[in-house]
PDB file of N, CA and C in Angstrom:
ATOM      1  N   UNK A   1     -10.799 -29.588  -3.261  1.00  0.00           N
ATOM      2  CA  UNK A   1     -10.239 -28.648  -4.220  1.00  0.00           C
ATOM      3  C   UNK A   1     -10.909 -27.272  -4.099  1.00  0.00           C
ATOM      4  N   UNK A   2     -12.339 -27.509  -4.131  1.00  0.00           N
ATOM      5  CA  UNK A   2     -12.807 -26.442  -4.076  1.00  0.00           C
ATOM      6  C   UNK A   2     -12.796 -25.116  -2.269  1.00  0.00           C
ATOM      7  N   UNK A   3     -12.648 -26.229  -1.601  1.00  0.00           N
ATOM      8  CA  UNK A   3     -11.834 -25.535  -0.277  1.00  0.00           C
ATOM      9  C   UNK A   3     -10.046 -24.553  -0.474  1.00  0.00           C
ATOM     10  N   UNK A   4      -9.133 -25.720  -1.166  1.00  0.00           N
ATOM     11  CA  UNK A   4      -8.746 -24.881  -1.567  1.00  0.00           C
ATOM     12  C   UNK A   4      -8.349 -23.660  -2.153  1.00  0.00           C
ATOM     13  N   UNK A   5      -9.131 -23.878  -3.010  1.00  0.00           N
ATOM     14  CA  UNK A   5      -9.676 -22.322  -4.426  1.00  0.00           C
ATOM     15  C   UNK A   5     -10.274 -21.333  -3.303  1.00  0.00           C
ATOM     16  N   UNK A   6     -10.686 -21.600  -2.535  1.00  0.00           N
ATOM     17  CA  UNK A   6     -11.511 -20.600  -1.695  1.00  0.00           C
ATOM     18  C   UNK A   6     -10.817 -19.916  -0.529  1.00  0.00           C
ATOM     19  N   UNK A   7      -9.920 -20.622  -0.003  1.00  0.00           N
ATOM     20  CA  UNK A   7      -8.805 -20.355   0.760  1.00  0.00           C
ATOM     21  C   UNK A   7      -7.525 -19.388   0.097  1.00  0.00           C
ATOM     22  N   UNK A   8      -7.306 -19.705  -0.993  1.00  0.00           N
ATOM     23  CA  UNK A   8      -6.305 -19.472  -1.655  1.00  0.00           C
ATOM     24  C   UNK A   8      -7.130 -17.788  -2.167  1.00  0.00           C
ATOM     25  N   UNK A   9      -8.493 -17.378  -2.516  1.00  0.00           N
ATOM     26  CA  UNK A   9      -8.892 -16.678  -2.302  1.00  0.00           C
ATOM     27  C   UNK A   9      -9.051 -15.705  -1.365  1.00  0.00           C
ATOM     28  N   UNK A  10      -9.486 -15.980  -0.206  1.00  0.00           N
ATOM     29  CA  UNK A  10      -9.228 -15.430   0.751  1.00  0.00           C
ATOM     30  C   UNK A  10      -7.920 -14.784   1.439  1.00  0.00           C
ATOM     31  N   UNK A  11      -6.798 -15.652   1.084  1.00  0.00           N
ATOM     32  CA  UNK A  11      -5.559 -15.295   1.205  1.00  0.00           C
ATOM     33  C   UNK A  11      -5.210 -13.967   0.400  1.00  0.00           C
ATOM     34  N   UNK A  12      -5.514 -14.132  -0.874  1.00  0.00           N
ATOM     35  CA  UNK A  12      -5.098 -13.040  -2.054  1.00  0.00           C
ATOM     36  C   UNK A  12      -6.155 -11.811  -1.700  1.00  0.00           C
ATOM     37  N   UNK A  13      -7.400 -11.972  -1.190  1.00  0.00           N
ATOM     38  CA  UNK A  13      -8.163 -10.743  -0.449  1.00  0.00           C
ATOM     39  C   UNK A  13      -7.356  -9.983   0.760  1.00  0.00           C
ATOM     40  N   UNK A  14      -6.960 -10.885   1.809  1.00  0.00           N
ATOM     41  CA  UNK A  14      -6.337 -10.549   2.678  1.00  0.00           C
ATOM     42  C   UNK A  14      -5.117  -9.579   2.470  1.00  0.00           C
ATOM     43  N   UNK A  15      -4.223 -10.128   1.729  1.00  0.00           N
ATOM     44  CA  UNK A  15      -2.797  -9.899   1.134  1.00  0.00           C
ATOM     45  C   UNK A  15      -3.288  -8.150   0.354  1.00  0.00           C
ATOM     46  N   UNK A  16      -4.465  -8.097  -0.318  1.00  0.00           N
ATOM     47  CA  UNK A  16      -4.421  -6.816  -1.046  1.00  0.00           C
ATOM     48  C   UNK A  16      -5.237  -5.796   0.010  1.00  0.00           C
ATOM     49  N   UNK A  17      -5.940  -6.389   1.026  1.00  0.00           N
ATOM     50  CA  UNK A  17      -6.344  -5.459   2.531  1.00  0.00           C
ATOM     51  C   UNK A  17      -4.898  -5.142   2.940  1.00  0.00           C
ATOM     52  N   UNK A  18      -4.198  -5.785   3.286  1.00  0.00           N
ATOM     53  CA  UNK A  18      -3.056  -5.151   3.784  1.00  0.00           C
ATOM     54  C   UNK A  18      -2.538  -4.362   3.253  1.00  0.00           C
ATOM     55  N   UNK A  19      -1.965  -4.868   1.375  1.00  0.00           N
ATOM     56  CA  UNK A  19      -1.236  -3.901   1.083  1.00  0.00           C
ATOM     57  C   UNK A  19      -2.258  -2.327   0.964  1.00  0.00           C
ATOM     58  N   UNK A  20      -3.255  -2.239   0.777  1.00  0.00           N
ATOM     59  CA  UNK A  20      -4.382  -1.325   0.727  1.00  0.00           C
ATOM     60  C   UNK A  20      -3.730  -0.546   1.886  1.00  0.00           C
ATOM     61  N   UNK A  21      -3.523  -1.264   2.821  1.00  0.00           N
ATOM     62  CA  UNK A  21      -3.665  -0.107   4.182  1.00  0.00           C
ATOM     63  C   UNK A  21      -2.112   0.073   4.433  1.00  0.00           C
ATOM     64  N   UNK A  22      -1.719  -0.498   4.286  1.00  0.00           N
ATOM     65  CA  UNK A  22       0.063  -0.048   3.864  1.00  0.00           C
ATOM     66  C   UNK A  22       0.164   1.362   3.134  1.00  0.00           C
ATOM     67  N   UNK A  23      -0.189   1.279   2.175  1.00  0.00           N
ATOM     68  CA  UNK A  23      -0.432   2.430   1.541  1.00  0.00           C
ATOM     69  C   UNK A  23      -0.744   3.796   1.430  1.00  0.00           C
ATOM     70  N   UNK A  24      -2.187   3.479   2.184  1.00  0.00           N
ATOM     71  CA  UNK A  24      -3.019   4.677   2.836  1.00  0.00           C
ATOM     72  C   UNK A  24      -1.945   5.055   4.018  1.00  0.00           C
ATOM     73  N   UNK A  25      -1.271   4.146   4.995  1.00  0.00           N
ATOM     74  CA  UNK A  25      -0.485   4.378   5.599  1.00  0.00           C
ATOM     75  C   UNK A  25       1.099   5.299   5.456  1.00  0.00           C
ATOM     76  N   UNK A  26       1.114   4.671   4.168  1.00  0.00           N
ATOM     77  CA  UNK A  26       2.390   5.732   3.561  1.00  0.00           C
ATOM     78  C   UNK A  26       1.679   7.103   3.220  1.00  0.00           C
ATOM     79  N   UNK A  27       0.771   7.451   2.748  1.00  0.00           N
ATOM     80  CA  UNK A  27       0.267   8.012   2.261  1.00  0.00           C
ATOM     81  C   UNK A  27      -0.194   9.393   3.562  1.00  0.00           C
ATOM     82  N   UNK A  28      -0.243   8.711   4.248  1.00  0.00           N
ATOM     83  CA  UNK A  28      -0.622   9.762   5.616  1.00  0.00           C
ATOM     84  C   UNK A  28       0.460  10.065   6.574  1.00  0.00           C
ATOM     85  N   UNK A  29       1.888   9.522   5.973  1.00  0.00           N
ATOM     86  CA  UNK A  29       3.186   9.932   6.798  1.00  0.00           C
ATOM     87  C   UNK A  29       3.270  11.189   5.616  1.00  0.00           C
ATOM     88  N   UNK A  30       3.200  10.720   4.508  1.00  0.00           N
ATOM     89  CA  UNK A  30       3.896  11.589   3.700  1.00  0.00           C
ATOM     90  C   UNK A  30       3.141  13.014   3.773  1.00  0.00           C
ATOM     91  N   UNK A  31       1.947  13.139   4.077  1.00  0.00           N
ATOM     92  CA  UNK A  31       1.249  14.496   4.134  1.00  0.00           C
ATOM     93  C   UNK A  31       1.558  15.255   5.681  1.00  0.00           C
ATOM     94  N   UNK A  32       2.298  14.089   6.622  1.00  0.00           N
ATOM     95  CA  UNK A  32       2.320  14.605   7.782  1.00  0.00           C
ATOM     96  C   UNK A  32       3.871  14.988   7.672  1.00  0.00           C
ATOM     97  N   UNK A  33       4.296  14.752   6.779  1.00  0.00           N
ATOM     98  CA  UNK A  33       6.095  15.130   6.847  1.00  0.00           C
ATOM     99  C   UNK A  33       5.576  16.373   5.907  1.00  0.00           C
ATOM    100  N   UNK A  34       5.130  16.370   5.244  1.00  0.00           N
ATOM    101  CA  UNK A  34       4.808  17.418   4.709  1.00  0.00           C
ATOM    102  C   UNK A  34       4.203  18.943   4.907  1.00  0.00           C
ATOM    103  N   UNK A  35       2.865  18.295   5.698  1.00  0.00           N
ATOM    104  CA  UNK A  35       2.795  19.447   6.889  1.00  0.00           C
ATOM    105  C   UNK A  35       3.529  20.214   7.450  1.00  0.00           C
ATOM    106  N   UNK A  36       4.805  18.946   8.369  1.00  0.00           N
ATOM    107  CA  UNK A  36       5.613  19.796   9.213  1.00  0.00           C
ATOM    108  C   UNK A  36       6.850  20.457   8.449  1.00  0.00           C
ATOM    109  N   UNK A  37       7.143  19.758   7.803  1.00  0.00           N
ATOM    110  CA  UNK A  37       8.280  21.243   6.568  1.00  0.00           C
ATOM    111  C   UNK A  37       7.622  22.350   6.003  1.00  0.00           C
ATOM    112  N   UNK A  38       6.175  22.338   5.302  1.00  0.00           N
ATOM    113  CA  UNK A  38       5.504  23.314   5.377  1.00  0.00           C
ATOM    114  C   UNK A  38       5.611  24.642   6.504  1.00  0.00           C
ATOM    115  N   UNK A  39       5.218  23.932   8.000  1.00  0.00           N
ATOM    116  CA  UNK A  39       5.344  24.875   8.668  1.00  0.00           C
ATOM    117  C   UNK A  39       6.342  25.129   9.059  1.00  0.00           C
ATOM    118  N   UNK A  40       7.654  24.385   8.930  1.00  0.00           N
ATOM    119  CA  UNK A  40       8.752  24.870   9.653  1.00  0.00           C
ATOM    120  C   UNK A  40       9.151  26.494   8.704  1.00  0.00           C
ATOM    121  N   UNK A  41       8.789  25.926   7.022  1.00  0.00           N
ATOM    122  CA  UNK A  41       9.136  27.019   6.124  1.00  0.00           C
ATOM    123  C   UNK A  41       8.109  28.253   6.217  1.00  0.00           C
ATOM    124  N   UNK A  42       6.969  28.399   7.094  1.00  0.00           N
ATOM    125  CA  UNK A  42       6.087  29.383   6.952  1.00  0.00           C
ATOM    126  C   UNK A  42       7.325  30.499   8.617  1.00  0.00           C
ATOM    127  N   UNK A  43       7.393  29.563   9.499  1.00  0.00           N
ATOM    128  CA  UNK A  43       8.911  29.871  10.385  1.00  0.00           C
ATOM    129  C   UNK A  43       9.461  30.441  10.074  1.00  0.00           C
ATOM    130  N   UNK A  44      10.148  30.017   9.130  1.00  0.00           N
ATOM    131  CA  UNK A  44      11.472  30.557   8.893  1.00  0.00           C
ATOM    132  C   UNK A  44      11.401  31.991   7.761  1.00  0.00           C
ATOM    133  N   UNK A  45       9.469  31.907   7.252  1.00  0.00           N
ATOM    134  CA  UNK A  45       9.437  33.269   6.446  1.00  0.00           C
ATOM    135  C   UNK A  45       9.500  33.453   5.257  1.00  0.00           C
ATOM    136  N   UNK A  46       9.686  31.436   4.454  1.00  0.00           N
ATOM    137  CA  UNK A  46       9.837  31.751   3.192  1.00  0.00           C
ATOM    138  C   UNK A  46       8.420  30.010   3.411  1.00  0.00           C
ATOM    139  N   UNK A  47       7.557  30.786   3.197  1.00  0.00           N
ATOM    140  CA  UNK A  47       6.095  29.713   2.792  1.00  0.00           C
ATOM    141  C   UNK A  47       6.177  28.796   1.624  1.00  0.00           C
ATOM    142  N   UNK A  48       5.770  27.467   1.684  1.00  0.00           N
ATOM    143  CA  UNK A  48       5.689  26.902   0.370  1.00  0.00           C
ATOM    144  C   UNK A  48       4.400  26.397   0.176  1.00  0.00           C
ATOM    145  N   UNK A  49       4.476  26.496  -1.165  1.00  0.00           N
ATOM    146  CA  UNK A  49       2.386  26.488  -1.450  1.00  0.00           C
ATOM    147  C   UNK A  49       1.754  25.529  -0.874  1.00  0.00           C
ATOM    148  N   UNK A  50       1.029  25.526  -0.338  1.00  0.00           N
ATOM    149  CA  UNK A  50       0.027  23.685  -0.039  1.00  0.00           C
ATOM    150  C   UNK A  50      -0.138  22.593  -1.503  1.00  0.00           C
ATOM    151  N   UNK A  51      -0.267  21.822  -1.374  1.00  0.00           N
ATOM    152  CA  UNK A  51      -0.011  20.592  -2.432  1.00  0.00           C
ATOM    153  C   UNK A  51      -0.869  18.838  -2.286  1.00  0.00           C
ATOM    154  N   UNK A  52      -1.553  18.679  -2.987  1.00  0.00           N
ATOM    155  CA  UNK A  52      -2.065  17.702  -3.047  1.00  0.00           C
ATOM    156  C   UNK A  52      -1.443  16.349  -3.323  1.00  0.00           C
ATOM    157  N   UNK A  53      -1.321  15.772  -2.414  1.00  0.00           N
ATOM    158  CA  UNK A  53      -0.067  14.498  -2.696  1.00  0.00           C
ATOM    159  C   UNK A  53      -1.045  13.611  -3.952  1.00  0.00           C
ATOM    160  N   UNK A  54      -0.751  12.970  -4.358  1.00  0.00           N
ATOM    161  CA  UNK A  54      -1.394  12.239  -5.472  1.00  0.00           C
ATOM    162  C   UNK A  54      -1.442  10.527  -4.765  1.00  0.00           C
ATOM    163  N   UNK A  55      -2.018   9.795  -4.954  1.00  0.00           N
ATOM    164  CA  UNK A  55      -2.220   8.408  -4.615  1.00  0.00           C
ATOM    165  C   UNK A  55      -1.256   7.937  -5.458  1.00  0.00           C
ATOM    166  N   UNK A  56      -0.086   6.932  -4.992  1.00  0.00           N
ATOM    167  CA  UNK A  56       0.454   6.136  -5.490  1.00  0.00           C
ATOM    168  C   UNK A  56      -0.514   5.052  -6.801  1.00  0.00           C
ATOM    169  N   UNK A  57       0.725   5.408  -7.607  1.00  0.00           N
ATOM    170  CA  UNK A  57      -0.476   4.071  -8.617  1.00  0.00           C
ATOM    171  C   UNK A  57       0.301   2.502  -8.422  1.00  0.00           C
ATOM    172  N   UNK A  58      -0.906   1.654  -8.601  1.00  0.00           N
ATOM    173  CA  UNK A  58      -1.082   0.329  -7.809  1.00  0.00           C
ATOM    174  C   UNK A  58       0.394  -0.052  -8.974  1.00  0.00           C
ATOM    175  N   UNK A  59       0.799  -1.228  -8.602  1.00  0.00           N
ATOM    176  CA  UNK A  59       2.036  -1.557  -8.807  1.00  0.00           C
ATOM    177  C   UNK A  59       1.814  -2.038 -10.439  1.00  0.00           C
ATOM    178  N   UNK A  60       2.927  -2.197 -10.969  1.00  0.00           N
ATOM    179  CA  UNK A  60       2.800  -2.761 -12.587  1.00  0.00           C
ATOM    180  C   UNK A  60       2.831  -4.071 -12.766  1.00  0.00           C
ATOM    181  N   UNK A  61       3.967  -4.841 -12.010  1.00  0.00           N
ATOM    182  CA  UNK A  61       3.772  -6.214 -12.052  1.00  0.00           C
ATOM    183  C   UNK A  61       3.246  -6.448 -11.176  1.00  0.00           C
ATOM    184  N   UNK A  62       2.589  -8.182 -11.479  1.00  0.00           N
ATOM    185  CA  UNK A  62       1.178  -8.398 -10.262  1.00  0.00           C
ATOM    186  C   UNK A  62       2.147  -8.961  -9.386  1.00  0.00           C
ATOM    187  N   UNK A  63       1.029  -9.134  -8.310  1.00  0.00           N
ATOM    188  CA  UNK A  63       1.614  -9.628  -6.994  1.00  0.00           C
ATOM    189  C   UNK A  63       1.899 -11.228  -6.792  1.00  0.00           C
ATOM    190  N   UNK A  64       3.390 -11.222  -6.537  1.00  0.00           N
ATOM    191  CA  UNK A  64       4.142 -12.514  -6.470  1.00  0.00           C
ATOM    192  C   UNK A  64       3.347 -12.735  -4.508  1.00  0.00           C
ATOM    193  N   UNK A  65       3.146 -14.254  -4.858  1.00  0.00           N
ATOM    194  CA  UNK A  65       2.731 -14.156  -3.349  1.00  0.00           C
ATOM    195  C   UNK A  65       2.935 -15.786  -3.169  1.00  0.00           C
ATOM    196  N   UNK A  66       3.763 -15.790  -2.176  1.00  0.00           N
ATOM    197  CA  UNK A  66       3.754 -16.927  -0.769  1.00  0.00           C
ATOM    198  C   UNK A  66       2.660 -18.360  -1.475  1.00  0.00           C
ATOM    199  N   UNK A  67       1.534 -17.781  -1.260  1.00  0.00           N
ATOM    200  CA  UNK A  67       0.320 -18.262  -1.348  1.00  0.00           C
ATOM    201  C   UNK A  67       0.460 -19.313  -2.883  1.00  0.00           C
ATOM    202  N   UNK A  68       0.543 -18.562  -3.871  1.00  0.00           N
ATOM    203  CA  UNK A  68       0.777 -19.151  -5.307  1.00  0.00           C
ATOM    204  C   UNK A  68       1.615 -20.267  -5.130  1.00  0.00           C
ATOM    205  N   UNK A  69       2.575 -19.912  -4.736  1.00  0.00           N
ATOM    206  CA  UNK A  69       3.612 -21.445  -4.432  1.00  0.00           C
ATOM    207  C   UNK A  69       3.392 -22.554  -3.701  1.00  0.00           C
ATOM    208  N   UNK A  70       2.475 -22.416  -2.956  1.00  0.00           N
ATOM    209  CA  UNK A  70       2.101 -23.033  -2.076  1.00  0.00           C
ATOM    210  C   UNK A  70       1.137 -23.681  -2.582  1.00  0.00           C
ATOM    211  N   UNK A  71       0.253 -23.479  -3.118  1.00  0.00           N
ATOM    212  CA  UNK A  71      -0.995 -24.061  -4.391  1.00  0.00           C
ATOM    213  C   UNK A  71      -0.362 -24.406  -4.716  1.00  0.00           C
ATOM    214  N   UNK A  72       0.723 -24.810  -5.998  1.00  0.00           N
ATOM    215  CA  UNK A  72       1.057 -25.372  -6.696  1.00  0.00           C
ATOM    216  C   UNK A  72       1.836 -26.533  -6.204  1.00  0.00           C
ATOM    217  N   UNK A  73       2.310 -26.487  -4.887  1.00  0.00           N
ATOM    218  CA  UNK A  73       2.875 -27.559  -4.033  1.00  0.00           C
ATOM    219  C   UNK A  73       1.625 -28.517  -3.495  1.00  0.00           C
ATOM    220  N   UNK A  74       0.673 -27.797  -3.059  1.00  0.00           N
ATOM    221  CA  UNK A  74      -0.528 -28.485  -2.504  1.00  0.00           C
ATOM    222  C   UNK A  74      -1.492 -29.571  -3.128  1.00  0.00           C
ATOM    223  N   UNK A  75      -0.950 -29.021  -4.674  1.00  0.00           N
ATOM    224  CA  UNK A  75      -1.663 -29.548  -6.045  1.00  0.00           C
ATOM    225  C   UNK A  75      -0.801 -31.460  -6.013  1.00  0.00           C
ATOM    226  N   UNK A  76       0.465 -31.027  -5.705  1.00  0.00           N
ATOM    227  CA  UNK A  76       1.297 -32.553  -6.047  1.00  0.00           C
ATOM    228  C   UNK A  76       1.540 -33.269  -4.682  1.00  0.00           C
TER     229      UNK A  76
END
């Protein structure tokens, strides 16, 4: 049991590393799309201010996961 609990841990660590870097990942397209419309508009002669993207906030409902269902199958 207690292998389980620990596994099932590890899983839910794993699962929030990813989404973590998912994130940061969106997070660094969006400043790079941003960049480049920036400069296309400094181009074209009409500049738009620089801007601090804000960090997505972490989600509201918790995370449904694979894993949970699977515990509870593992249990019977």
């Amino acid at each position: 049991m207690q292998a389980q609990q620990a596994a099932y841990e590890a899983a839910l660590a794993e699962e929030r590393r990813i989404r973590q870097e998912n994130e940061q990942k969106q997070a660094a397209e969006m400043a790079q799309m941003y960049n480049y419309i920036r400069g296309l508009s400094v181009q074209m002669g009409n500049p738009i201010p620089a801007m601090q993207f804000p960090m997505a906030p972490p989600p509201t409902t918790p995370l449904v996961s694979i894993l949970k269902t699977l515990q509870f199958f593992l249990k019977y």
